[in-house]
C-alpha atoms as a PDB file:
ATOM      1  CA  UNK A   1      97.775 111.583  87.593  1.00  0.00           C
ATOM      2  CA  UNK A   2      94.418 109.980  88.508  1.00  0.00           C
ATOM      3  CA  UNK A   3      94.863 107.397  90.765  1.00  0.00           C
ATOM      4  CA  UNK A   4      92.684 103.889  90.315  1.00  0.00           C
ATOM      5  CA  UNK A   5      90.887 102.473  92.832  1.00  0.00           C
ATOM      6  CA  UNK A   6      91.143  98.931  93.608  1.00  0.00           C
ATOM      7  CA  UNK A   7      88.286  97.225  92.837  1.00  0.00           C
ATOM      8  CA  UNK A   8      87.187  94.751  95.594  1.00  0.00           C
ATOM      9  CA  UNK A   9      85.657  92.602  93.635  1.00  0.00           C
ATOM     10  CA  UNK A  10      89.136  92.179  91.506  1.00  0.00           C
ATOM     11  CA  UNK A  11      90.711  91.144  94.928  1.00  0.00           C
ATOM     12  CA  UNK A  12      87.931  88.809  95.665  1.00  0.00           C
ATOM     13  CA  UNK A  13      88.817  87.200  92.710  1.00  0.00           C
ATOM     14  CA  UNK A  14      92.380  86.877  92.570  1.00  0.00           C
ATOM     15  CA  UNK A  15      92.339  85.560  95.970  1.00  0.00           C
ATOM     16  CA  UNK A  16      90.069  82.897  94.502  1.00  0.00           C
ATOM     17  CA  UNK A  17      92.247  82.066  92.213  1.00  0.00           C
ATOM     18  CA  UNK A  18      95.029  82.072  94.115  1.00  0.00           C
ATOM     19  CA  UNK A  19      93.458  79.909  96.919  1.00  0.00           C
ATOM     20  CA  UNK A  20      92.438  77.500  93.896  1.00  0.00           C
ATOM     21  CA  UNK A  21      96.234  76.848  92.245  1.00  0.00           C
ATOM     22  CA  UNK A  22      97.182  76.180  96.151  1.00  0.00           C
ATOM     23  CA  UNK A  23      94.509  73.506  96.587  1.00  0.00           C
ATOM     24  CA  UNK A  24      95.231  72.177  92.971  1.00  0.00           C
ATOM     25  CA  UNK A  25      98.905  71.716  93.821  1.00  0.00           C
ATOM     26  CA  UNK A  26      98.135  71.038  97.161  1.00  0.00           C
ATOM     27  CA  UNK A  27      95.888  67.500  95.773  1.00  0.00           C
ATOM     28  CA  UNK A  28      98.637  66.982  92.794  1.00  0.00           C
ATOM     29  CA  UNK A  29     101.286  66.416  95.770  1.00  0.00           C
ATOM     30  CA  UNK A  30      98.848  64.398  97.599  1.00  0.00           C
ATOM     31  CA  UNK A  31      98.389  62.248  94.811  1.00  0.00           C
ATOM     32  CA  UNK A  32     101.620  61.786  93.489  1.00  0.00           C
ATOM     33  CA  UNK A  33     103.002  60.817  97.134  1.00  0.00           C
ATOM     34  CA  UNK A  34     100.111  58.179  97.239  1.00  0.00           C
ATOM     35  CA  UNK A  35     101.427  56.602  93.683  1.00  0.00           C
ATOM     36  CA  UNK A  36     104.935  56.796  94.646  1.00  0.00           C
ATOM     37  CA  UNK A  37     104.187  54.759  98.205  1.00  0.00           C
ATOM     38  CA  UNK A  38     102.103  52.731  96.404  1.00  0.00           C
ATOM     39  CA  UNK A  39     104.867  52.300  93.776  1.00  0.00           C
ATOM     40  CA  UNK A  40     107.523  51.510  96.258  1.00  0.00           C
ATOM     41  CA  UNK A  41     105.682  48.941  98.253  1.00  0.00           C
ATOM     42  CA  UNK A  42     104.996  46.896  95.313  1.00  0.00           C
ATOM     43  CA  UNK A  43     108.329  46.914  94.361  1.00  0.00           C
ATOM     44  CA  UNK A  44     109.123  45.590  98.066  1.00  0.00           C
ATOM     45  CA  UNK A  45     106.558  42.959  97.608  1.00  0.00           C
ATOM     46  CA  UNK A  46     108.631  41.269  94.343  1.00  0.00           C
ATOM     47  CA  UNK A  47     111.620  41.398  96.414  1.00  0.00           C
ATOM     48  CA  UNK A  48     110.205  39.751  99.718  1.00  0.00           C
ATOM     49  CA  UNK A  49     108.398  37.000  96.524  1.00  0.00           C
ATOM     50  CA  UNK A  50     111.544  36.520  95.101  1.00  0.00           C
ATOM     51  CA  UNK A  51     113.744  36.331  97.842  1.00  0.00           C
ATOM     52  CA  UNK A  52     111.028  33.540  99.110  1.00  0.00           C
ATOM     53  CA  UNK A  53     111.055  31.712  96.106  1.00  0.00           C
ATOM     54  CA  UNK A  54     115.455  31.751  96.182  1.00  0.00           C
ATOM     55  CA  UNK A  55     114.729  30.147  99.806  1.00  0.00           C
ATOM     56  CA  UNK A  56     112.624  27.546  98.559  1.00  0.00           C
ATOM     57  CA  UNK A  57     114.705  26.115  95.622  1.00  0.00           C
ATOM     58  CA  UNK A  58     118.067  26.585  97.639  1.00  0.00           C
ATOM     59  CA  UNK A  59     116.235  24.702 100.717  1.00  0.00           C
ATOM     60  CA  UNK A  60     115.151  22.102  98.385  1.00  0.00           C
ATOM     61  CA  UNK A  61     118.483  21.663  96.077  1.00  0.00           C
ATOM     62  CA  UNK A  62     120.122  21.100  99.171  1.00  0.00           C
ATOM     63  CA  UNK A  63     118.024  18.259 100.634  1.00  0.00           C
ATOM     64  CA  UNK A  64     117.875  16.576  97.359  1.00  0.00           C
ATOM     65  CA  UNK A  65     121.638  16.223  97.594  1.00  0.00           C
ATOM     66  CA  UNK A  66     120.986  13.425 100.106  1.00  0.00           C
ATOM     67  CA  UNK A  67     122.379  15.879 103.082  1.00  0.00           C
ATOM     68  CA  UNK A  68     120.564  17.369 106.087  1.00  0.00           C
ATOM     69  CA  UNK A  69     119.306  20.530 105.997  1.00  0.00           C
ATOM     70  CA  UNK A  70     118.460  22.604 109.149  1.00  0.00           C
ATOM     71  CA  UNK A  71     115.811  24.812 109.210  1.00  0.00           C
ATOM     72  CA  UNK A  72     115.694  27.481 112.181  1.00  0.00           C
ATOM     73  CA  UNK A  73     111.999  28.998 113.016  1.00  0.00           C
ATOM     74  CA  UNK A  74     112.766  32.063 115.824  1.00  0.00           C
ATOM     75  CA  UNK A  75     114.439  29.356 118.573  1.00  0.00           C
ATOM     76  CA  UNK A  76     113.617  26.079 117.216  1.00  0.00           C
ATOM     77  CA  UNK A  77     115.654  24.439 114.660  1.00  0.00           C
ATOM     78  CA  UNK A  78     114.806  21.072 112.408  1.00  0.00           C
ATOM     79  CA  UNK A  79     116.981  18.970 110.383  1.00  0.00           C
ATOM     80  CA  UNK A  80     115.101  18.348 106.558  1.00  0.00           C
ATOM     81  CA  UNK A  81     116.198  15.393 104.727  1.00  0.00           C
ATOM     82  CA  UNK A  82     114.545  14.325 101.107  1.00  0.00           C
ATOM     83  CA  UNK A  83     112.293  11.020 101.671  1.00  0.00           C
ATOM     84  CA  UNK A  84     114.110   9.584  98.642  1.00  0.00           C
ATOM     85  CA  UNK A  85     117.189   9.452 100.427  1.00  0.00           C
ATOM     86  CA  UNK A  86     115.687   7.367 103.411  1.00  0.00           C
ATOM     87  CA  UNK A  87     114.771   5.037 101.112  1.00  0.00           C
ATOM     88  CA  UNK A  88     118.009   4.056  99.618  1.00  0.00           C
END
């Protein structure tokens, strides 16, 4: 049986090629976990839009009931009353 030499060029190359899919896949999960963060923190951003908006009207259907509403900012609190119902 004759035995085959191994070219070196042949190893040259697969090694290329080899080093090449790594560094593809190697960007491709770089990427993707960029678009997924970026993915997630706009879906955090509705929330923390919505859940300001839900603060808003409930804050403001409560004063227009005529009632007091307190309103606590880190250790001081206010009491939020609708002008209309000074008025009357």
């Amino acid at each position: 049986m004759p035995r085959r030499e191994i070219d070196g060029k042949k190893i040259a190359i697969f090694l290329l090629v080899v080093l090449l899919i790594v560094a593809v896949g190697y960007i491709a999960f770089v990427k993707f976990a960029d678009w997924r963060q970026t993915s997630e923190l706009g879906t955090f951003q509705q929330g923390a839009q919505y859940g300001y908006q839900q603060a808003f009207v409930d804050v403001a259907s409560a004063a227009a009931t005529c009632q007091q509403v307190p309103l606590t900012v880190g250790n001081q609190t206010i009491n939020i009353i609708a002008v209309e119902c000074l008025n009357q």
